[in-house]
N, C-alpha and C. Protein backbone atom coordinates (compact mmCIF):
# COMPACT_ATOMS: atom_id res chain seq x y z
N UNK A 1 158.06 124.57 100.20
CA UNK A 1 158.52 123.27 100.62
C UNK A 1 157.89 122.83 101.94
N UNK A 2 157.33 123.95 102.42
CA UNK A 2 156.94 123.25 103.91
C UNK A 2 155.14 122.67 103.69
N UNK A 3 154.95 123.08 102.54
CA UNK A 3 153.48 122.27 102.82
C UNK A 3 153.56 120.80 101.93
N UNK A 4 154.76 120.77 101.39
CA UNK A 4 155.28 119.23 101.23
C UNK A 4 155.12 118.04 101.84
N UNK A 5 155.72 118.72 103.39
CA UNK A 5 155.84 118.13 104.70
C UNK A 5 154.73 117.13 105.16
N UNK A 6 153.78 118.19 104.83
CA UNK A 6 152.24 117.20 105.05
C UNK A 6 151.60 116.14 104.26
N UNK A 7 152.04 116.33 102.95
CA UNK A 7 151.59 115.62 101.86
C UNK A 7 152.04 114.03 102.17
N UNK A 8 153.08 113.51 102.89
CA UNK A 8 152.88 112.55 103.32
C UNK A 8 151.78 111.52 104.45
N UNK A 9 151.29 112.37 105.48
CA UNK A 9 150.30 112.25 106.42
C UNK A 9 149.21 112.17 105.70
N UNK A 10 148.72 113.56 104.67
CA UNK A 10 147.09 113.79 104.53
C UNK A 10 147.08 112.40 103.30
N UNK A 11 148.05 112.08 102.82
CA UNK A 11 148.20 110.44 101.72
C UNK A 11 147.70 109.02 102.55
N UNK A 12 148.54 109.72 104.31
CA UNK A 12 148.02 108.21 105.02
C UNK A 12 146.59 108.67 105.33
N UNK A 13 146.08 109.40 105.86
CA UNK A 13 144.75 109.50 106.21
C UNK A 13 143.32 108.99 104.99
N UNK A 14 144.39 110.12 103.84
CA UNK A 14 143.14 109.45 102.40
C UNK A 14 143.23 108.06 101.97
N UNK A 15 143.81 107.28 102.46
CA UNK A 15 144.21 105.99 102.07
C UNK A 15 143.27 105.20 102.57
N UNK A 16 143.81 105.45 104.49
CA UNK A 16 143.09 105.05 105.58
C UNK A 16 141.65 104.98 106.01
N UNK A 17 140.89 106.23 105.02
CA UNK A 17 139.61 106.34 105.77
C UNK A 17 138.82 105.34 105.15
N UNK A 18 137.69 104.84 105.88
CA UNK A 18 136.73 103.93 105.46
C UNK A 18 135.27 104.64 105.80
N UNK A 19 134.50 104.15 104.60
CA UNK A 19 133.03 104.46 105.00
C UNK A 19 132.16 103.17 105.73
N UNK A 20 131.15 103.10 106.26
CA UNK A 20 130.56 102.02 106.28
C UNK A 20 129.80 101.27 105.83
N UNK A 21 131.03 100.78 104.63
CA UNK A 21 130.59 100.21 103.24
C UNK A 21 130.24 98.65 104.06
N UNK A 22 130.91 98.08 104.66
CA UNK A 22 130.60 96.71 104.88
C UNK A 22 129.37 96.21 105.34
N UNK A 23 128.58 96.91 106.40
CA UNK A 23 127.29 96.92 107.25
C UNK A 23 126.58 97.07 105.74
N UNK A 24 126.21 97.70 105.14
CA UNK A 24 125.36 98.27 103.94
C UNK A 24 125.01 97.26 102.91
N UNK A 25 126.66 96.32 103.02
CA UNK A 25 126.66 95.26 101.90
C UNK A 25 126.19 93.96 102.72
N UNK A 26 126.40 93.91 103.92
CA UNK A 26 125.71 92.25 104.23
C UNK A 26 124.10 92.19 104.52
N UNK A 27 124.25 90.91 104.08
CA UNK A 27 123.10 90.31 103.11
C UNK A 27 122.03 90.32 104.47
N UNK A 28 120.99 90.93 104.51
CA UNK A 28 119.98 91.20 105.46
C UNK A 28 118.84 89.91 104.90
N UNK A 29 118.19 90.24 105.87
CA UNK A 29 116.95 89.58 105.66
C UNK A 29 115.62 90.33 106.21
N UNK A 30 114.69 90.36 105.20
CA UNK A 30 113.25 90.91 105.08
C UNK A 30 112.23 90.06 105.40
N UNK A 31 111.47 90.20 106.63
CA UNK A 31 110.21 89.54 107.09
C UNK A 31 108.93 90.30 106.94
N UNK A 32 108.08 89.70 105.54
CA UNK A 32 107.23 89.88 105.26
C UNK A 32 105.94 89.46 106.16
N UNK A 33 105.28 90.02 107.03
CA UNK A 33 104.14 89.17 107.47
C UNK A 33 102.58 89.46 106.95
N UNK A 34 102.07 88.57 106.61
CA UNK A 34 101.18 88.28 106.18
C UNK A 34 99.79 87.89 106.73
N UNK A 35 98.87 88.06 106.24
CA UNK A 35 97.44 87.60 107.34
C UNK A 35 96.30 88.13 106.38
N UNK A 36 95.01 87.14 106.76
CA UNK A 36 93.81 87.81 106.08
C UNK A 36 93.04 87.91 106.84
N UNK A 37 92.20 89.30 106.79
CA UNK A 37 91.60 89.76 107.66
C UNK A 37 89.81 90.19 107.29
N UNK A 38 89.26 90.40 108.19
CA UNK A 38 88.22 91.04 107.88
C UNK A 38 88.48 92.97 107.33
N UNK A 39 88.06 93.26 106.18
CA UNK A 39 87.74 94.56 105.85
C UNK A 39 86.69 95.25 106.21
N UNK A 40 86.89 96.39 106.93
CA UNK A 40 85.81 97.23 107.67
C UNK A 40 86.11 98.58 107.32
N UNK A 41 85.03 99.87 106.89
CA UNK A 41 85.05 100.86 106.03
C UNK A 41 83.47 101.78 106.61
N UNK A 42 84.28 103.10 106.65
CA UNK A 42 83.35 104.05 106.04
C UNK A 42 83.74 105.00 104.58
N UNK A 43 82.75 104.98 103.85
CA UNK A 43 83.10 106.07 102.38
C UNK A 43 82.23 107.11 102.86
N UNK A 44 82.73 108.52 102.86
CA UNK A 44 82.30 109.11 103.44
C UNK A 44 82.16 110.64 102.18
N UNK A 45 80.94 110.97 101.51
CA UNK A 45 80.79 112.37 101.07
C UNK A 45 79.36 113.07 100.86
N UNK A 46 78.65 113.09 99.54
CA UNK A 46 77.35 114.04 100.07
C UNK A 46 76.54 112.27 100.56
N UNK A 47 76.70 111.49 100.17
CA UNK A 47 76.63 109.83 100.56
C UNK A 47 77.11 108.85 101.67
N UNK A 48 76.50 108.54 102.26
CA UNK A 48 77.86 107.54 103.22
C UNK A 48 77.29 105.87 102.78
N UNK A 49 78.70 105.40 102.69
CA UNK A 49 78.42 104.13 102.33
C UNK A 49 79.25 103.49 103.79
N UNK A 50 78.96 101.59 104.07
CA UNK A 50 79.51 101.39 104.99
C UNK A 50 80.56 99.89 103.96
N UNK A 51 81.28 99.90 104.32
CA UNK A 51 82.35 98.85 103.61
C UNK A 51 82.37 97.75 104.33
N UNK A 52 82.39 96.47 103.88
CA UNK A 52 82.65 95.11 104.16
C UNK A 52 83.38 94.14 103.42
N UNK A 53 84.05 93.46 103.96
CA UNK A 53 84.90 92.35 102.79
C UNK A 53 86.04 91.85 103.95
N UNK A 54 86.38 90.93 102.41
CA UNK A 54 87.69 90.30 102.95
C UNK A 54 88.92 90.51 102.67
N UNK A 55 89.94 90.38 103.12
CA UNK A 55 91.12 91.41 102.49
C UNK A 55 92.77 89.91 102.64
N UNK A 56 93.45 90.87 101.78
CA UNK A 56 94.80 89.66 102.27
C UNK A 56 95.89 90.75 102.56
N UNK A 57 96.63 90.75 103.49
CA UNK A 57 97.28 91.95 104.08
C UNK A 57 99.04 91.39 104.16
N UNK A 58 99.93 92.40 103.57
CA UNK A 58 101.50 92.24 104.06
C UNK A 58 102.16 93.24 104.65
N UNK A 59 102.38 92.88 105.51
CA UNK A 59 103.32 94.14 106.44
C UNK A 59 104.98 93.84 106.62
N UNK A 60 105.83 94.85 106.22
CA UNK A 60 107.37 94.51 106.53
C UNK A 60 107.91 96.07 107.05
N UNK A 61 108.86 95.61 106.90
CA UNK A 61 110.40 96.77 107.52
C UNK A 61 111.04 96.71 106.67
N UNK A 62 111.61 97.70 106.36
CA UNK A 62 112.74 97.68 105.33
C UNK A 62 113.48 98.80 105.82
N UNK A 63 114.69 98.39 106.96
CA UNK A 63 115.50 99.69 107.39
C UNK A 63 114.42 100.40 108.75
N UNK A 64 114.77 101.52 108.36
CA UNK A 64 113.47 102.16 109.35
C UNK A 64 111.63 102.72 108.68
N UNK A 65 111.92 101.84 107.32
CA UNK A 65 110.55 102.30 106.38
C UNK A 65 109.62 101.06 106.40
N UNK A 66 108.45 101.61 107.16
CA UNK A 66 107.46 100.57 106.71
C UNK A 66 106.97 100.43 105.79
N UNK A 67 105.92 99.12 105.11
CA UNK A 67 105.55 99.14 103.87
C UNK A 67 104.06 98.25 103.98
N UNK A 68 103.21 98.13 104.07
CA UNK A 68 102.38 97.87 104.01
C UNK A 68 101.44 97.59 102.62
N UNK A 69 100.60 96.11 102.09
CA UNK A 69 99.65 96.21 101.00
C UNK A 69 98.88 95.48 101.21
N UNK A 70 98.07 95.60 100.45
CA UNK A 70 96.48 94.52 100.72
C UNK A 70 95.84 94.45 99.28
N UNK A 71 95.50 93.31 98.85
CA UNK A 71 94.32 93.07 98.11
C UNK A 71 93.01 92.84 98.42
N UNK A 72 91.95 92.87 98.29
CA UNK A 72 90.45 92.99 98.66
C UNK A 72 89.41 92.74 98.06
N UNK A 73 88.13 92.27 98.36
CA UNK A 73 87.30 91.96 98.02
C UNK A 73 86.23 92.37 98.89
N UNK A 74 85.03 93.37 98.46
CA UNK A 74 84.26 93.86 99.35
C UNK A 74 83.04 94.28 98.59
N UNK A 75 82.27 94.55 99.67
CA UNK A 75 80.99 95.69 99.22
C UNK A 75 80.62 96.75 99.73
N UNK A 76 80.30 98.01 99.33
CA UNK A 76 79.73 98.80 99.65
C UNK A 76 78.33 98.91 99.99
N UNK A 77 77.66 99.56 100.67
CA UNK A 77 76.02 99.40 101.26
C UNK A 77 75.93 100.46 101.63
N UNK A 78 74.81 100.94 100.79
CA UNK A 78 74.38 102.35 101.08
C UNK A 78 72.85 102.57 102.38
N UNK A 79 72.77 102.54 103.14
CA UNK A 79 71.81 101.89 104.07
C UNK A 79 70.91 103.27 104.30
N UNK A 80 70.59 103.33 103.58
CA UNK A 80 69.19 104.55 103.42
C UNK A 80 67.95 104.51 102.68
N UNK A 81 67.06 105.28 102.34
CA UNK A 81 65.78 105.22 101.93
C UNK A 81 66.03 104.59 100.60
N UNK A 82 66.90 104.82 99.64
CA UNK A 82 66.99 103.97 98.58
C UNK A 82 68.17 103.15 98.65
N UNK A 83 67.99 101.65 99.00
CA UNK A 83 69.19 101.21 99.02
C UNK A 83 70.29 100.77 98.04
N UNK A 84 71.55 101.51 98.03
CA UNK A 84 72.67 100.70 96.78
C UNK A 84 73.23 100.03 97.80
N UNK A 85 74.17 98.57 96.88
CA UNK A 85 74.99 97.74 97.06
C UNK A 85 75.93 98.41 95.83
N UNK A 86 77.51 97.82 96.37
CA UNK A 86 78.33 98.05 95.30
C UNK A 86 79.65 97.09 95.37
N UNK A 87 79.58 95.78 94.97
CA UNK A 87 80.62 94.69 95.41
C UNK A 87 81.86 95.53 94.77
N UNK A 88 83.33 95.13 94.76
CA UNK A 88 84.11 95.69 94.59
C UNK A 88 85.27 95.10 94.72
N UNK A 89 86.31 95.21 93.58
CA UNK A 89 87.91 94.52 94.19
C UNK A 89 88.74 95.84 94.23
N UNK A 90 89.94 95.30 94.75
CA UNK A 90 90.49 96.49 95.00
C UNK A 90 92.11 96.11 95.22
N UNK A 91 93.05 97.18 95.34
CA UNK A 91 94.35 96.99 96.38
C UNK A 91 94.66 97.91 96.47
N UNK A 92 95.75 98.14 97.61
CA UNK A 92 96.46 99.51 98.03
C UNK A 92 97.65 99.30 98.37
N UNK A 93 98.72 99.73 98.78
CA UNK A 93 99.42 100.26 98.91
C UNK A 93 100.29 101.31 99.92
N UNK A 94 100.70 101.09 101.10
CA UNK A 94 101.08 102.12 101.82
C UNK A 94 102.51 102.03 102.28
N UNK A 95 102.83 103.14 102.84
CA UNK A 95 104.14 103.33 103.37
C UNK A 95 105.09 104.13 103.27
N UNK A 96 106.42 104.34 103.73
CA UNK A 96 107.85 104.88 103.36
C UNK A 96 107.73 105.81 104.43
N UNK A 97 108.54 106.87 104.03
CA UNK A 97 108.77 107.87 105.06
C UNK A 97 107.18 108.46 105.14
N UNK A 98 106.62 108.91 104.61
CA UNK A 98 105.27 109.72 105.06
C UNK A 98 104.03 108.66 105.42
N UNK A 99 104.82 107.53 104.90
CA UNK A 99 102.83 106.61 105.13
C UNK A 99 102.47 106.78 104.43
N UNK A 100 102.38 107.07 102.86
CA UNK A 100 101.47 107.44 101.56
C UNK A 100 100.46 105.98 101.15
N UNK A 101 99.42 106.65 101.49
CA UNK A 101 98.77 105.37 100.31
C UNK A 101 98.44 105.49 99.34
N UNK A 102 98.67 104.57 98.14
CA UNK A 102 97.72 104.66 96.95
C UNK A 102 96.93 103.25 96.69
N UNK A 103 95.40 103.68 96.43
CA UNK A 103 95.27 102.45 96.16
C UNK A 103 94.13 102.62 94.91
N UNK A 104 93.71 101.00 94.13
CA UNK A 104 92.50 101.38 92.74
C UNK A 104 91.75 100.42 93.63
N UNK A 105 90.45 100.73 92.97
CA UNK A 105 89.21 99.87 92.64
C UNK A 105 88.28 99.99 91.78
N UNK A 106 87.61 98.82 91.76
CA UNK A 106 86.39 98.92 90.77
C UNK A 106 84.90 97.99 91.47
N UNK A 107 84.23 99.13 91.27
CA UNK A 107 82.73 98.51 92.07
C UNK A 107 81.72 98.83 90.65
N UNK A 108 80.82 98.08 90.81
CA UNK A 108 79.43 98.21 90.30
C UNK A 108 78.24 98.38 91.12
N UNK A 109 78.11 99.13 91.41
CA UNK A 109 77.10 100.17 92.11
C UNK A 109 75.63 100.01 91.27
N UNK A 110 74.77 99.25 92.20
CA UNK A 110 73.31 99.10 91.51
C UNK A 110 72.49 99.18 92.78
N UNK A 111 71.27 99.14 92.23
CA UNK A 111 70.27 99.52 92.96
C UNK A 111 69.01 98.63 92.79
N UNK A 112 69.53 97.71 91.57
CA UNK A 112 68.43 96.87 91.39
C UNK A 112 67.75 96.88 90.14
N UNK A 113 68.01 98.32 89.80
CA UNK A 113 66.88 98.51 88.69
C UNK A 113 67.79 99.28 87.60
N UNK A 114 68.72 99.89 88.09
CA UNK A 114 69.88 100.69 87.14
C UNK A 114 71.33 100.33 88.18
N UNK A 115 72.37 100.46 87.18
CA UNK A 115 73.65 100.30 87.41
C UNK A 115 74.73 101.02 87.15
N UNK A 116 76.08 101.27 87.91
CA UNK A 116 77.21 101.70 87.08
C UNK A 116 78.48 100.88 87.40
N UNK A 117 79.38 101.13 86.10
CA UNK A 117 80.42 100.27 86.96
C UNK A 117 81.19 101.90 86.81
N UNK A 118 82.29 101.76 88.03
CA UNK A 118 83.28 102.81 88.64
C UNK A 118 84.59 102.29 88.67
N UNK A 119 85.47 103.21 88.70
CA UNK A 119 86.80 103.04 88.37
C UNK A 119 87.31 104.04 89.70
N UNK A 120 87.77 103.59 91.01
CA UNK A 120 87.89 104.76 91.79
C UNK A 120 89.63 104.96 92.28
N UNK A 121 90.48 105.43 91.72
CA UNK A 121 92.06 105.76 92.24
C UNK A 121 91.62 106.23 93.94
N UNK A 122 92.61 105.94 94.65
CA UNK A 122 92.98 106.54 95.95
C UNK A 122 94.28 107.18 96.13
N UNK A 123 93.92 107.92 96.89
CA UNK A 123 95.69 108.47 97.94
C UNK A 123 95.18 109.00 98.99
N UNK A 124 96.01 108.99 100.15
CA UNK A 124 96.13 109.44 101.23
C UNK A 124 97.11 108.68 102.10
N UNK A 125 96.50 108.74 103.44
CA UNK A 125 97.43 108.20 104.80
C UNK A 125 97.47 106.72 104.66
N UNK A 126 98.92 105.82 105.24
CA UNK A 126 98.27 104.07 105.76
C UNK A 126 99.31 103.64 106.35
N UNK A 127 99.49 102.88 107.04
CA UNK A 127 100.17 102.25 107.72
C UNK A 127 99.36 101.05 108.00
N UNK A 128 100.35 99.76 107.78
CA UNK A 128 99.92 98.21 108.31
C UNK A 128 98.07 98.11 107.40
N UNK A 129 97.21 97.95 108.52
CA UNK A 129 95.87 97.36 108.27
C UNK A 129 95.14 98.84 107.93
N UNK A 130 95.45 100.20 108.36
CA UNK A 130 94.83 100.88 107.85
C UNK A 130 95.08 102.16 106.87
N UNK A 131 93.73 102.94 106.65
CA UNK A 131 94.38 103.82 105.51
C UNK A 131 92.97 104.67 105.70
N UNK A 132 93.72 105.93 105.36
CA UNK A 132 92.76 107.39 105.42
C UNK A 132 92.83 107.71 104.40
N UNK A 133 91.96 107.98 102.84
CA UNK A 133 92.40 108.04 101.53
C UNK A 133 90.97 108.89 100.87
N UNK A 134 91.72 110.13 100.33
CA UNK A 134 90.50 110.41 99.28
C UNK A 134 90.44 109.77 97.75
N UNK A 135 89.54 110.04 97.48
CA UNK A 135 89.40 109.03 95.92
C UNK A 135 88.16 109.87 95.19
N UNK A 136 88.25 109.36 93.71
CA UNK A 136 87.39 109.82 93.07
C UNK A 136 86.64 109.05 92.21
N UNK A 137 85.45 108.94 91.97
CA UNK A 137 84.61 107.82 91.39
C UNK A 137 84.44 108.16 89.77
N UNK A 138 85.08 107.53 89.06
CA UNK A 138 85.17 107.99 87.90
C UNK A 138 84.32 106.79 86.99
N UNK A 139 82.99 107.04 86.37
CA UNK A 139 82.14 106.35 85.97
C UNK A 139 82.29 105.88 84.22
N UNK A 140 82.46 104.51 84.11
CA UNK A 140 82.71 104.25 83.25
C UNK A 140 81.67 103.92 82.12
N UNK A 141 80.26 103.83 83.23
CA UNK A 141 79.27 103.33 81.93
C UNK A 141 78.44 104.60 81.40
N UNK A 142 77.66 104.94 80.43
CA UNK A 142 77.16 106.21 79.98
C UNK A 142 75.51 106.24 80.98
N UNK A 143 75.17 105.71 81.94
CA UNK A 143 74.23 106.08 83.05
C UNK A 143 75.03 105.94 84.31
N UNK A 144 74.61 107.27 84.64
CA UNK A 144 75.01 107.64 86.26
C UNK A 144 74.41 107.28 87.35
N UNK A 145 74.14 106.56 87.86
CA UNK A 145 73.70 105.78 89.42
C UNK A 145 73.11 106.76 90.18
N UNK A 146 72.12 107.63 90.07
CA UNK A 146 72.27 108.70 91.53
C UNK A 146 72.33 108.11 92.60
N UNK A 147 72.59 108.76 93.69
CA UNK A 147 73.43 108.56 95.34
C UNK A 147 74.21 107.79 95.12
N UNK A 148 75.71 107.97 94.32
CA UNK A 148 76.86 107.82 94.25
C UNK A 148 77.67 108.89 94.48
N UNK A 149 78.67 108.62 95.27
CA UNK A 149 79.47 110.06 95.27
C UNK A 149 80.55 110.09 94.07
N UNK A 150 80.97 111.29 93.78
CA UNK A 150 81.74 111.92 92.47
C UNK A 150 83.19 111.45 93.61
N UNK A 151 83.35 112.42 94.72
CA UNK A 151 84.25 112.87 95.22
C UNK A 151 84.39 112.25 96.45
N UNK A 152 85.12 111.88 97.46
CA UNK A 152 85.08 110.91 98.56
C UNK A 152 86.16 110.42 99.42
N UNK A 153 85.90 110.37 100.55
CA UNK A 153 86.84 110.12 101.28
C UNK A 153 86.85 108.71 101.64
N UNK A 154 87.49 108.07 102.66
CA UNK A 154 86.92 106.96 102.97
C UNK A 154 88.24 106.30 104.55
N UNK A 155 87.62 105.79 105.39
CA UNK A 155 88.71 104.88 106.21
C UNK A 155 88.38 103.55 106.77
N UNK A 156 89.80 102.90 106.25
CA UNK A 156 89.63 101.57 106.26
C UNK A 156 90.11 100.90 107.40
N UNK A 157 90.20 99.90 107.93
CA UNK A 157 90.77 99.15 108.88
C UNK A 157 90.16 97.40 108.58
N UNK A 158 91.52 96.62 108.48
CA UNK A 158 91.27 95.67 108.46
C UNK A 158 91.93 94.49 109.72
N UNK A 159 91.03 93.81 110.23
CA UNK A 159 90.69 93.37 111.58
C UNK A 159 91.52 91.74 111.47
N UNK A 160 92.72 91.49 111.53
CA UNK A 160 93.35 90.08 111.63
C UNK A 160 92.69 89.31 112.18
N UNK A 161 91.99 88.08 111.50
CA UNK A 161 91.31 86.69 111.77
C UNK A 161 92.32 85.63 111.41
N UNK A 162 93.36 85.58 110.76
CA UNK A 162 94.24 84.51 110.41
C UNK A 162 95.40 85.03 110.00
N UNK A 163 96.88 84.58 110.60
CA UNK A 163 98.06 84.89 110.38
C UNK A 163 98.30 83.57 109.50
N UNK A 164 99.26 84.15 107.83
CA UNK A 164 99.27 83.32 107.51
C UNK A 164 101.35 83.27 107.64
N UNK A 165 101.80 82.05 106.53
CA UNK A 165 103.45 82.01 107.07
C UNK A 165 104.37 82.86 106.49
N UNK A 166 104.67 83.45 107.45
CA UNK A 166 105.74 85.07 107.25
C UNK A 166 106.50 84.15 105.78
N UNK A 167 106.94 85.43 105.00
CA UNK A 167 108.13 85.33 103.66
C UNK A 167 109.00 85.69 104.43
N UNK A 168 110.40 85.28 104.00
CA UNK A 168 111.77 85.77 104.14
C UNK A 168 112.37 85.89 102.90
N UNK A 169 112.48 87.30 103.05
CA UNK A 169 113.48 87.40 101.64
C UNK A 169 114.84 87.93 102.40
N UNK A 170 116.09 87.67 101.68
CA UNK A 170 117.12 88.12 101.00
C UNK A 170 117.26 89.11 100.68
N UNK A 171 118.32 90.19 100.88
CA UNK A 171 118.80 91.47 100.43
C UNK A 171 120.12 91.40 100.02
């Protein structure tokens, strides 16, 4: 009978307690900012290429997680005794707790006289405008381009020339 006694109290306490459900539920707001920038690049393996283009960039917060993406338009330039060009679109992807990036592209890599087109996945580091990412050049046409790399690293940074008008979203 005496642990009866309590069963009234530990009823007010379980009644009483609250989580901090209310903060969680009001309606936030998300500022997307936006801007297009110049794209600037090294691809870096038994090859070095130098990267150029134009890019469209969004950066937000969400909580304490950043998120970062970009779409792109660029070329590669292989600036050696035989020269490749390799125009290219692209997007990526970065952020959350680690900064992960993923990003695709596709270039056609010629030389003038022979061609390939490439299919290249990324992952690695990014935050905001940049990204540290290995990738792999996976060739889609049945001739291989020599001085293309198979395997590859690459880092990007893209250089804000125009802020365009922040989104606000709703949560």
């Amino acid at each position: 009978m005496k642990q009866l006694r309590f069963l009234p109290i530990l009823t007010f306490f379980f009644f009483s307690a609250q989580a901090q459900v209310a903060a969680s539920l009001q309606a936030r707001e998300i500022i997307v900012k936006r801007s297009v920038g110049l794209l600037t690049g090294v691809v870096f393996g038994k090859n070095t290429f130098i990267d150029i283009g134009i890019s469209k960039n969004s950066n937000t917060v969400v909580g304490h997680h950043p998120f970062s993406s970009a779409y792109f338009v660029s070329t590669e330039v292989k600036p050696s005794d035989k020269f490749i060009i390799g125009p290219k679109i692209g997007a990526w992807a970065a952020g959350g707790v680690g900064g992960i990036a993923m990003g695709l592209n596709m270039i056609y890599y010629t030389d003038f006289d022979k061609a390939s087109l490439v299919f290249r996945p990324e992952v690695g580091f990014g935050f905001q405008r940049f990204k540290l990412v290995y990738g792999y050049n996976a060739i889609l046409t049945t001739h291989k381009l020599a001085g293309i790399n198979r395997s590859l690293g690459g880092v990007v940074y893209c250089f804000r020339f125009k802020r365009l008008k922040d989104k606000v979203r709703r949560k």
